[in-house]
N, C-alpha and C. Protein backbone atom coordinates (compact mmCIF):
# COMPACT_ATOMS: atom_id res chain seq x y z
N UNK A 1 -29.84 -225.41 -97.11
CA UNK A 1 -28.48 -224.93 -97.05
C UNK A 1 -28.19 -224.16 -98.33
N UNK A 2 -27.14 -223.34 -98.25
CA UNK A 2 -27.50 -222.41 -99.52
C UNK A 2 -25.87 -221.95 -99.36
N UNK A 3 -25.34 -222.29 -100.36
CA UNK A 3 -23.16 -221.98 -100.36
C UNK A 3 -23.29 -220.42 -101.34
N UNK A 4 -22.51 -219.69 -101.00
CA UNK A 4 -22.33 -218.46 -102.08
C UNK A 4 -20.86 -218.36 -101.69
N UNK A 5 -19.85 -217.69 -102.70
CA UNK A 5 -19.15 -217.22 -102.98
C UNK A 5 -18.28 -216.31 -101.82
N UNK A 6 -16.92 -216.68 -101.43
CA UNK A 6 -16.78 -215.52 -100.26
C UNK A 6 -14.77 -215.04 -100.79
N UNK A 7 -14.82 -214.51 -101.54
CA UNK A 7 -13.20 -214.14 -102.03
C UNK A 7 -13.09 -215.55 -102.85
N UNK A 8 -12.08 -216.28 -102.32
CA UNK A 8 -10.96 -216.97 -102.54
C UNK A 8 -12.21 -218.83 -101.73
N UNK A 9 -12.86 -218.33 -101.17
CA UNK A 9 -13.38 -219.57 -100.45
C UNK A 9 -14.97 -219.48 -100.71
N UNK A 10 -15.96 -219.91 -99.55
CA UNK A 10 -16.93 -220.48 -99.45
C UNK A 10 -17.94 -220.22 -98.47
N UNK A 11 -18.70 -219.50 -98.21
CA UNK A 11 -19.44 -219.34 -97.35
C UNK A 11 -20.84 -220.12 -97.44
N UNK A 12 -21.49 -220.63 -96.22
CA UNK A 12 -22.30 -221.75 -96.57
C UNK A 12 -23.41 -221.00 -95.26
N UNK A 13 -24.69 -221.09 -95.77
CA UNK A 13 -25.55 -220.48 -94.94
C UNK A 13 -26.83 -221.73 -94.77
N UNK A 14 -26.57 -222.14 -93.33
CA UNK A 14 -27.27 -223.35 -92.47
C UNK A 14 -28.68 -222.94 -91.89
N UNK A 15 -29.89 -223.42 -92.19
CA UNK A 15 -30.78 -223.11 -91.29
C UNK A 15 -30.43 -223.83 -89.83
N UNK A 16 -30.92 -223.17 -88.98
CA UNK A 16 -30.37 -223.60 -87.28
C UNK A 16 -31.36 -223.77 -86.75
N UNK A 17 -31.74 -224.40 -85.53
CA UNK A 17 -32.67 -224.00 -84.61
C UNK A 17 -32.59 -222.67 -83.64
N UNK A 18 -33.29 -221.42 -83.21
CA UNK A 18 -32.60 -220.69 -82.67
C UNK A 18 -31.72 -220.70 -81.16
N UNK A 19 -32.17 -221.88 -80.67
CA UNK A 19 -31.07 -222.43 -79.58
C UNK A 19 -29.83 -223.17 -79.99
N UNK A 20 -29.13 -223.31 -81.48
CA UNK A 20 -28.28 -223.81 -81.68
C UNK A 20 -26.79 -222.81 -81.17
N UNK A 21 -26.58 -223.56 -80.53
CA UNK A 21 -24.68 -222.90 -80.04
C UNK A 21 -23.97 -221.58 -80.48
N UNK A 22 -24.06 -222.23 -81.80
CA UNK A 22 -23.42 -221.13 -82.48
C UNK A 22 -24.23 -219.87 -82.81
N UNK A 23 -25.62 -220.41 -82.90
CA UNK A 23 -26.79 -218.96 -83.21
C UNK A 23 -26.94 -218.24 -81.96
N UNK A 24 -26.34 -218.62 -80.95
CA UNK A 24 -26.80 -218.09 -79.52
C UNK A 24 -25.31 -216.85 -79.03
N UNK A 25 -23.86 -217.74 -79.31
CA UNK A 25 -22.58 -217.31 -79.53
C UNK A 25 -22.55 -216.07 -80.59
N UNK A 26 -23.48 -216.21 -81.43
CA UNK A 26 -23.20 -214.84 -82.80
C UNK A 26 -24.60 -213.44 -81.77
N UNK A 27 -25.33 -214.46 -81.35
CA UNK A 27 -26.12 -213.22 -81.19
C UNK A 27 -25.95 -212.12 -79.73
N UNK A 28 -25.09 -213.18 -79.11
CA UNK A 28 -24.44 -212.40 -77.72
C UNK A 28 -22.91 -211.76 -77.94
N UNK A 29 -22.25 -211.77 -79.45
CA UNK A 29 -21.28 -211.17 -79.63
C UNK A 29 -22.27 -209.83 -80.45
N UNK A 30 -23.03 -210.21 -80.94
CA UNK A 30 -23.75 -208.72 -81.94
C UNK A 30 -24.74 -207.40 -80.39
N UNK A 31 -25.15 -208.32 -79.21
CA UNK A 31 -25.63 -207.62 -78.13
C UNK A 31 -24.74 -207.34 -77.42
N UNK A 32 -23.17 -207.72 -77.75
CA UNK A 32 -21.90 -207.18 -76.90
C UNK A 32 -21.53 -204.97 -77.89
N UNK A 33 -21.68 -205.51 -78.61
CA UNK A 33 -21.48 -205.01 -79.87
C UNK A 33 -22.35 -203.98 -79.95
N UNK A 34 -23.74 -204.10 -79.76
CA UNK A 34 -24.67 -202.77 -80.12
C UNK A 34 -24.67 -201.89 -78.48
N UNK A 35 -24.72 -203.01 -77.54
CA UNK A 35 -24.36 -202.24 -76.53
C UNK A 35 -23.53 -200.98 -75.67
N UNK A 36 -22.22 -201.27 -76.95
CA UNK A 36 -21.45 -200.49 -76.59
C UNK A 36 -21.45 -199.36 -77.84
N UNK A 37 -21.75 -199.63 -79.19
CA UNK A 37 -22.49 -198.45 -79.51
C UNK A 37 -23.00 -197.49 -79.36
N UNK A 38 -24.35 -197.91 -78.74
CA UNK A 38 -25.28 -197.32 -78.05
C UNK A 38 -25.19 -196.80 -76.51
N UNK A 39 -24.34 -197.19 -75.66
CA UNK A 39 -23.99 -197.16 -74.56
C UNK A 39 -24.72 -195.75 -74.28
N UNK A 40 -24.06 -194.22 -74.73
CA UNK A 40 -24.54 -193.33 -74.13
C UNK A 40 -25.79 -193.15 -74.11
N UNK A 41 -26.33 -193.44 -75.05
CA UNK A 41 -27.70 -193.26 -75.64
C UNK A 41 -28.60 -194.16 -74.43
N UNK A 42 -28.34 -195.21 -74.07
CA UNK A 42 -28.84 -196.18 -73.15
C UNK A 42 -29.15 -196.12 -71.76
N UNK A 43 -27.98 -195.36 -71.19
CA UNK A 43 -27.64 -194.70 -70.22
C UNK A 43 -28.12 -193.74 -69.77
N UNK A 44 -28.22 -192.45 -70.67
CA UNK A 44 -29.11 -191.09 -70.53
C UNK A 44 -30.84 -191.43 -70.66
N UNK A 45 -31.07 -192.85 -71.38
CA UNK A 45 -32.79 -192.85 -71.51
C UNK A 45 -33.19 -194.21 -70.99
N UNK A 46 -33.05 -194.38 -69.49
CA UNK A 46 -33.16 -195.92 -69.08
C UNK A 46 -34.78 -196.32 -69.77
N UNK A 47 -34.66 -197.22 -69.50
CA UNK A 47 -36.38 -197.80 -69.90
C UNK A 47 -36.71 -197.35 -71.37
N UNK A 48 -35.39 -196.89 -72.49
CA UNK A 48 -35.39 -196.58 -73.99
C UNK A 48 -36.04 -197.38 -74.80
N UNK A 49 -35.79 -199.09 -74.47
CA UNK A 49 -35.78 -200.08 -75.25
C UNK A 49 -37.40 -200.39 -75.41
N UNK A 50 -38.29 -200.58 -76.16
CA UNK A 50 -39.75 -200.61 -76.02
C UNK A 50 -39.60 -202.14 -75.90
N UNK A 51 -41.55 -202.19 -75.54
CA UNK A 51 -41.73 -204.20 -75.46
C UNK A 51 -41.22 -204.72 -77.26
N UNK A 52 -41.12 -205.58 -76.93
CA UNK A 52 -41.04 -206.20 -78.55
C UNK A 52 -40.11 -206.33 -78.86
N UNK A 53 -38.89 -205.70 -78.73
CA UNK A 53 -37.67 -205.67 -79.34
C UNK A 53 -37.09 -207.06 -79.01
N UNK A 54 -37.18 -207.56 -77.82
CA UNK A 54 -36.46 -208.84 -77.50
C UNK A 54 -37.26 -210.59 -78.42
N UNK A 55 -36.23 -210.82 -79.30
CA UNK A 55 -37.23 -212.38 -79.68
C UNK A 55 -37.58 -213.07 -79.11
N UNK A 56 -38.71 -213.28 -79.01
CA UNK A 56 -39.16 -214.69 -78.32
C UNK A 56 -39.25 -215.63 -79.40
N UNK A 57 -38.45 -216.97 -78.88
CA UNK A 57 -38.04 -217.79 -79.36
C UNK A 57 -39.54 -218.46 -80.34
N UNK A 58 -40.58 -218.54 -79.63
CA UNK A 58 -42.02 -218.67 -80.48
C UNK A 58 -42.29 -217.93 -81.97
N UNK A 59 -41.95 -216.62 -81.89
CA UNK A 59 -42.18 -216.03 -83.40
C UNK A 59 -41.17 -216.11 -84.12
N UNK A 60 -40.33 -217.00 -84.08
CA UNK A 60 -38.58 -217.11 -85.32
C UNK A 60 -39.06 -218.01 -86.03
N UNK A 61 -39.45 -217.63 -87.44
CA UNK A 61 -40.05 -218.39 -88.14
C UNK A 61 -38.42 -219.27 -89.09
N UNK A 62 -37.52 -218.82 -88.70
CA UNK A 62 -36.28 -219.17 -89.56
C UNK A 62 -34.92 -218.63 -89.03
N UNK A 63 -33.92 -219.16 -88.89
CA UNK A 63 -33.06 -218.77 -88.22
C UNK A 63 -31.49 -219.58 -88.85
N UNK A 64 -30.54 -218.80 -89.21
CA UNK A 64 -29.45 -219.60 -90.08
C UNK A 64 -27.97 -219.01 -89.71
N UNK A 65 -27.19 -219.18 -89.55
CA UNK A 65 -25.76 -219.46 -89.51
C UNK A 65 -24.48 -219.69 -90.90
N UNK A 66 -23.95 -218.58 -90.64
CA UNK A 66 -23.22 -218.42 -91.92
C UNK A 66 -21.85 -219.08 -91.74
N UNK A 67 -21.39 -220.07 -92.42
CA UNK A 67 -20.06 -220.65 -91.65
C UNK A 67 -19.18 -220.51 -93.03
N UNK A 68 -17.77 -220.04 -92.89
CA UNK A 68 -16.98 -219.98 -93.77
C UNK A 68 -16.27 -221.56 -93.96
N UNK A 69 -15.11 -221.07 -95.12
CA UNK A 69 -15.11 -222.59 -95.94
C UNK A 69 -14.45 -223.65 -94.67
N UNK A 70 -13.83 -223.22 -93.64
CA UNK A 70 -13.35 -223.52 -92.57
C UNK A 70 -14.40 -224.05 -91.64
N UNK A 71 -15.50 -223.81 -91.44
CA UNK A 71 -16.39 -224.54 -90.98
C UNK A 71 -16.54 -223.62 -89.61
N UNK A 72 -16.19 -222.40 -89.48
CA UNK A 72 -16.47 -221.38 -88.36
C UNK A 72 -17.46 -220.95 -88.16
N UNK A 73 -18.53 -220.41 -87.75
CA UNK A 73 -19.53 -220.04 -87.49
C UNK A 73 -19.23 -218.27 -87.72
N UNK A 74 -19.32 -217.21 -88.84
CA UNK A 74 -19.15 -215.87 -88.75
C UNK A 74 -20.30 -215.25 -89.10
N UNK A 75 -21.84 -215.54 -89.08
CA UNK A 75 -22.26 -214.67 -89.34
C UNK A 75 -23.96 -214.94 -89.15
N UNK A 76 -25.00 -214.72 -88.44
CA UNK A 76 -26.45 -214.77 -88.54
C UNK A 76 -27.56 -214.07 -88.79
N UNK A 77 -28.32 -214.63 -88.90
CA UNK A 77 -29.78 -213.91 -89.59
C UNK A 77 -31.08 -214.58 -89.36
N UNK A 78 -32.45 -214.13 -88.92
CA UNK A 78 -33.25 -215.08 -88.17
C UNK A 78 -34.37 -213.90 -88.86
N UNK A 79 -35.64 -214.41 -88.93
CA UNK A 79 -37.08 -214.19 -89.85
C UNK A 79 -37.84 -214.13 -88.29
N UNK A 80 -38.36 -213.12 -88.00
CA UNK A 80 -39.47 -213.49 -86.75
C UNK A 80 -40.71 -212.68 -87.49
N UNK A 81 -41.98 -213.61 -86.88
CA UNK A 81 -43.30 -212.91 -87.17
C UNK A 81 -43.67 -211.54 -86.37
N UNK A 82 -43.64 -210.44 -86.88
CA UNK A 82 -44.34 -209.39 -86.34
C UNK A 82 -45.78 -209.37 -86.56
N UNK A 83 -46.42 -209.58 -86.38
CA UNK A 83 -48.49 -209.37 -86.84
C UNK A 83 -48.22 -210.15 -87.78
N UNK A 84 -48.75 -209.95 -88.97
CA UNK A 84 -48.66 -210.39 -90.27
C UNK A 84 -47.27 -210.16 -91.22
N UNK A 85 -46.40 -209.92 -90.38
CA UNK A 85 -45.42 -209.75 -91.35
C UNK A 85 -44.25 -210.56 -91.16
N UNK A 86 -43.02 -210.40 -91.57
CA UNK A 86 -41.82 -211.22 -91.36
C UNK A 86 -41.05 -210.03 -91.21
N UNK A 87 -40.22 -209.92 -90.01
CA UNK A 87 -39.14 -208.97 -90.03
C UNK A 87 -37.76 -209.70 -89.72
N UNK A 88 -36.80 -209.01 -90.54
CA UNK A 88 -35.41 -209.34 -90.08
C UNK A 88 -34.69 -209.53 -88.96
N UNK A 89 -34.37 -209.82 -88.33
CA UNK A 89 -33.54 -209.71 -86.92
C UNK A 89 -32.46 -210.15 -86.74
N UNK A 90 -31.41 -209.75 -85.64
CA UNK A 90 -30.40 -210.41 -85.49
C UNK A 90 -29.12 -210.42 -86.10
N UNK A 91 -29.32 -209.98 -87.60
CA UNK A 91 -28.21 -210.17 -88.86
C UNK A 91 -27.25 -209.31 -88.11
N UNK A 92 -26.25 -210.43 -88.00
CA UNK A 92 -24.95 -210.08 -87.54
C UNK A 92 -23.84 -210.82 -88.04
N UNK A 93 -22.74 -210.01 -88.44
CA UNK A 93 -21.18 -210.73 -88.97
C UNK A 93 -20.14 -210.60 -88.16
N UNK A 94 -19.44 -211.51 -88.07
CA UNK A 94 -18.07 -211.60 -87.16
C UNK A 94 -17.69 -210.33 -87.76
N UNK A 95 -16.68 -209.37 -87.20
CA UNK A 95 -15.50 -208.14 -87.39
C UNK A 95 -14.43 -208.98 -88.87
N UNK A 96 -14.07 -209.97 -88.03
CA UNK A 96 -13.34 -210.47 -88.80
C UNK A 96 -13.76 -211.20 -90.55
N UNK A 97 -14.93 -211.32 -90.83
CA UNK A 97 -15.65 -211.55 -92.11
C UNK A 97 -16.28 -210.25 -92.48
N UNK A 98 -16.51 -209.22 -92.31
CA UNK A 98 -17.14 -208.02 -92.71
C UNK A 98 -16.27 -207.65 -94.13
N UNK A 99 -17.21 -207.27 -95.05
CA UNK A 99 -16.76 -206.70 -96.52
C UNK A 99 -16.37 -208.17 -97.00
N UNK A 100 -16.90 -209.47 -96.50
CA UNK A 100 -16.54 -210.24 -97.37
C UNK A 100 -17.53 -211.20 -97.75
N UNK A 101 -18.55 -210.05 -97.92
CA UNK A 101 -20.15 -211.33 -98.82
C UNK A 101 -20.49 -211.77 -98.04
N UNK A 102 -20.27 -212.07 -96.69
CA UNK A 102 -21.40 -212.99 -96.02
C UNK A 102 -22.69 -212.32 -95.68
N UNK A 103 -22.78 -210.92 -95.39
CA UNK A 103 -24.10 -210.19 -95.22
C UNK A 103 -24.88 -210.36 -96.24
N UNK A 104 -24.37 -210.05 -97.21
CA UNK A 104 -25.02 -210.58 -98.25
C UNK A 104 -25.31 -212.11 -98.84
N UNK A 105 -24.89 -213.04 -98.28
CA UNK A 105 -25.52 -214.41 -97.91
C UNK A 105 -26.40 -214.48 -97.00
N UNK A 106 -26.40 -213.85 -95.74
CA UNK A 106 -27.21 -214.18 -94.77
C UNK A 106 -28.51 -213.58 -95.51
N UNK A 107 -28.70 -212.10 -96.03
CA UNK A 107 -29.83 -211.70 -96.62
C UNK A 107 -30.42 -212.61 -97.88
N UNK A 108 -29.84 -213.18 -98.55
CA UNK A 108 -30.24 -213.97 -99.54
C UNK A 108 -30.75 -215.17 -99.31
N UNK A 109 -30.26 -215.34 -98.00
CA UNK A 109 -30.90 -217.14 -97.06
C UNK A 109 -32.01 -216.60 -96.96
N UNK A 110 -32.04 -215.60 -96.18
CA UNK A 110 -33.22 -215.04 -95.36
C UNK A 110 -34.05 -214.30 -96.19
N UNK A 111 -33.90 -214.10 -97.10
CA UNK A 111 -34.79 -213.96 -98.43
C UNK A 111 -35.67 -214.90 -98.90
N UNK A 112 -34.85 -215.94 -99.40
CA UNK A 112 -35.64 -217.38 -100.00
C UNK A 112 -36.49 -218.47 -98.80
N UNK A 113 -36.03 -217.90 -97.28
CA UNK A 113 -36.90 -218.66 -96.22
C UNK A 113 -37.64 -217.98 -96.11
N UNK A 114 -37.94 -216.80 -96.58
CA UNK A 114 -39.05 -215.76 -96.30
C UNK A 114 -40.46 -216.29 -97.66
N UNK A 115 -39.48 -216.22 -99.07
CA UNK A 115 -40.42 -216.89 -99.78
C UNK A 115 -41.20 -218.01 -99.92
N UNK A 116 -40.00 -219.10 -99.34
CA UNK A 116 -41.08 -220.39 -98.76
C UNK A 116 -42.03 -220.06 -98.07
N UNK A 117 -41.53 -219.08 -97.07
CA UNK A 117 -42.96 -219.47 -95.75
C UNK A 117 -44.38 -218.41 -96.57
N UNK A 118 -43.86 -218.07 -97.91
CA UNK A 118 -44.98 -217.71 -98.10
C UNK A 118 -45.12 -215.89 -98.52
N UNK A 119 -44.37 -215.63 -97.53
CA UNK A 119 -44.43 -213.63 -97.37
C UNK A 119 -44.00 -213.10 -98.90
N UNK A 120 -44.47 -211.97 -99.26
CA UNK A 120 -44.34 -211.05 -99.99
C UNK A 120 -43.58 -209.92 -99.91
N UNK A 121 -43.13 -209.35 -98.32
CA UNK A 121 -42.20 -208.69 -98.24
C UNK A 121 -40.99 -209.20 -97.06
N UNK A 122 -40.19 -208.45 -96.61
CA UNK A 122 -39.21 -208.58 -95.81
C UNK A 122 -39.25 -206.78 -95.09
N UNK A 123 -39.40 -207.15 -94.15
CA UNK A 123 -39.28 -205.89 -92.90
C UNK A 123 -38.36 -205.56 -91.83
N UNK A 124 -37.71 -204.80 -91.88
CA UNK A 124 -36.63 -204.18 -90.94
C UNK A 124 -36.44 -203.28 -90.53
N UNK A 125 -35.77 -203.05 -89.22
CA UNK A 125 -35.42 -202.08 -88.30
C UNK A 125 -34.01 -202.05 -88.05
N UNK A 126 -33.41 -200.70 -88.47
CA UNK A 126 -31.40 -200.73 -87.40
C UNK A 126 -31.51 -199.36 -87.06
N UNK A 127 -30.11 -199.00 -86.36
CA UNK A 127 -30.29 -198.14 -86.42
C UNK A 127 -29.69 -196.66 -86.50
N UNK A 128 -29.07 -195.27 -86.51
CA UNK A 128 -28.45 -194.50 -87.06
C UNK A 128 -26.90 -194.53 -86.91
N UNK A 129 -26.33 -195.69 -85.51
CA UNK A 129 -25.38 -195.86 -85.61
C UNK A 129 -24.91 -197.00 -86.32
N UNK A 130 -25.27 -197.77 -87.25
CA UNK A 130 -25.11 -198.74 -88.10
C UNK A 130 -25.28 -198.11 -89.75
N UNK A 131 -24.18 -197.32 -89.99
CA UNK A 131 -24.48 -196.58 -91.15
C UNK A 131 -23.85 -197.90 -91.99
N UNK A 132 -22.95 -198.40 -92.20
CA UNK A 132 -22.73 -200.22 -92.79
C UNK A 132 -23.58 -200.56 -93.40
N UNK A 133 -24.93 -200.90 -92.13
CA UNK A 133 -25.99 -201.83 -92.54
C UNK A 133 -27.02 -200.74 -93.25
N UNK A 134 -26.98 -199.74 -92.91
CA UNK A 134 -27.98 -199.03 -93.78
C UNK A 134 -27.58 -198.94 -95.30
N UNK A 135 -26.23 -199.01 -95.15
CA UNK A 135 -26.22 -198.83 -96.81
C UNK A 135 -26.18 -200.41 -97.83
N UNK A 136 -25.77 -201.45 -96.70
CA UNK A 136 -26.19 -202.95 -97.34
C UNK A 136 -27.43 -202.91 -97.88
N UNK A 137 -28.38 -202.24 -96.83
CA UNK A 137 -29.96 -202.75 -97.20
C UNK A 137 -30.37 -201.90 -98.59
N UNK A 138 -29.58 -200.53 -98.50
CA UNK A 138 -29.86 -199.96 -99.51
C UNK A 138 -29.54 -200.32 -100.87
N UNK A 139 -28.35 -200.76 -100.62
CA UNK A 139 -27.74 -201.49 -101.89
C UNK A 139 -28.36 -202.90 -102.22
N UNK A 140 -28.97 -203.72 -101.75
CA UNK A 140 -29.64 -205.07 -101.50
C UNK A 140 -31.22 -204.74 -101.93
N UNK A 141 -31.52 -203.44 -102.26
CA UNK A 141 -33.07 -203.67 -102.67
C UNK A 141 -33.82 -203.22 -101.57
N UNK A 142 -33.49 -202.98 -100.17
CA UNK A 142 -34.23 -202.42 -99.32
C UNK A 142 -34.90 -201.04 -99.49
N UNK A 143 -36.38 -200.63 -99.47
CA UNK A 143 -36.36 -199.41 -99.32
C UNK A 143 -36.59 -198.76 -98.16
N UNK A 144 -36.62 -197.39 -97.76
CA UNK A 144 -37.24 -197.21 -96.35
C UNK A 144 -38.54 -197.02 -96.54
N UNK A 145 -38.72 -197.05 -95.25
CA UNK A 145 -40.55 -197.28 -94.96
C UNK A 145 -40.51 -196.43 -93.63
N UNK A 146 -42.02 -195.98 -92.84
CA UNK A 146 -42.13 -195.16 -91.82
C UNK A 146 -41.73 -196.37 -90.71
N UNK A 147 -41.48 -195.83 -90.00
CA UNK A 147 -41.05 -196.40 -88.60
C UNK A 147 -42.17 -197.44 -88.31
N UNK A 148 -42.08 -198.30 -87.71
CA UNK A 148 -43.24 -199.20 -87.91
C UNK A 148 -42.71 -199.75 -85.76
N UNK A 149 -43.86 -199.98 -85.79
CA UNK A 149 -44.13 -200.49 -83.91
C UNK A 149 -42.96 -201.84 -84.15
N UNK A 150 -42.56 -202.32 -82.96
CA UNK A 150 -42.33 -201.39 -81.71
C UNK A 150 -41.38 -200.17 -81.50
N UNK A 151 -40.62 -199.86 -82.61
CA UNK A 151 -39.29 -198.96 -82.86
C UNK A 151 -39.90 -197.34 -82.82
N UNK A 152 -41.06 -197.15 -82.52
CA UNK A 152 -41.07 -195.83 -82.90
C UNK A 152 -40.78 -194.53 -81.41
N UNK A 153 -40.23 -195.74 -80.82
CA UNK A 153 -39.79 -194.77 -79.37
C UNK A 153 -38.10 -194.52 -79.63
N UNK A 154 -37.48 -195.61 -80.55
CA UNK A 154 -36.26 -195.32 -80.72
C UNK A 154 -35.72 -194.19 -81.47
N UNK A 155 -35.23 -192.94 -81.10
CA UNK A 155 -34.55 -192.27 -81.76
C UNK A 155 -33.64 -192.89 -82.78
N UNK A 156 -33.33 -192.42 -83.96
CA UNK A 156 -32.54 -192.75 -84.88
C UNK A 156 -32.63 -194.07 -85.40
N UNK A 157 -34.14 -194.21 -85.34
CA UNK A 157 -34.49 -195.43 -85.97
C UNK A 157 -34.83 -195.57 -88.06
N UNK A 158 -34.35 -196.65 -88.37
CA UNK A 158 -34.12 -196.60 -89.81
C UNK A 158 -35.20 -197.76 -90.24
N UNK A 159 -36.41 -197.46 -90.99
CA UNK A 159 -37.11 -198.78 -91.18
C UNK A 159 -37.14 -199.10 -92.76
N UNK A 160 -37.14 -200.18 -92.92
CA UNK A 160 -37.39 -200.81 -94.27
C UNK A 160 -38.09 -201.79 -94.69
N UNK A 161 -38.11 -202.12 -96.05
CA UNK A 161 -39.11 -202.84 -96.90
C UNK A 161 -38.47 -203.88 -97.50
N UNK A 162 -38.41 -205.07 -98.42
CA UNK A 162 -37.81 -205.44 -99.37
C UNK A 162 -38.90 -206.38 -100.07
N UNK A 163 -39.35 -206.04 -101.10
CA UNK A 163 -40.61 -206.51 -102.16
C UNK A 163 -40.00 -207.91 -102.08
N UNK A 164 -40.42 -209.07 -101.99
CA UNK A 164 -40.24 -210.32 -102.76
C UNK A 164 -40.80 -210.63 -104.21
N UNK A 165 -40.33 -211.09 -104.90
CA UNK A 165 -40.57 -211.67 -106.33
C UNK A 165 -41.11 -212.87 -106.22
């Protein structure tokens, strides 16, 4: 469990199982959410989405829940194995907690579960309509990197790196 700083209160970042309630509730409000983003884009290129993109519950090497000092559930972040690597997934914040540090808790959970299990880097994919998250990662130490499988069918795909210490 890992508490950081959120304004005036407390944000507390829980490792979960990835069938826990609330990790299932954050990740079908963030697939409500990119859906309609993306909507046109989805629409004009059926069959867009490549294999891989969907988690299977087998490669989530870590998976956590950001709950404010209230004990709400606003925000997740989950580690899945790609080949040899660890990539990000999932990191999503309630509307209503955005600009208030929890992204930046969830990345810092999901940082230090990355170092336990061992990895040296952190790997990610978003994408051109998430200019937000592109500039978190940028500001957070992320660098970009070439498009890396399975994303390289996605137009306006953004990939990154983040060195561990």
């Amino acid at each position: 469990m890992t508490a950081f700083a959120k304004g005036a209160g407390l944000v507390t970042v829980r490792p979960v199982p990835w069938d826990d309630g609330a990790a299932v509730a954050l990740r079908q409000a963030m697939t409500e959410e990119m859906g309609a983003r993306y909507a046109d884009l989805l629409a004009a290129t059926p069959g867009l989405l490549p294999r891989g993109m969907d988690v299977e519950p087998e490669t989530v090497a870590y998976s956590g829940v950001a709950y404010s000092a209230e004990g709400l559930p606003v925000g997740h972040v989950a580690l899945r194995r790609l080949g040899g690597e660890l990539e990000l997934k999932r990191m999503f914040v309630v509307p209503s907690h955005r600009g208030t540090r929890v992204a930046r808790a969830l990345l810092a959970a999901a940082e230090d579960a990355a170092r336990a299990l061992g990895a040296s880097r952190i790997i990610l994919q978003t994408g051109d309509r998430q200019p937000d998250a592109v500039r978190l990662y940028r500001r957070e130490g992320y660098t970009p990197v070439p498009i890396f499988p399975p994303y390289e069918r996605l137009a306006g795909s953004h990939c990154f790196e983040k060195l561990l210490s």
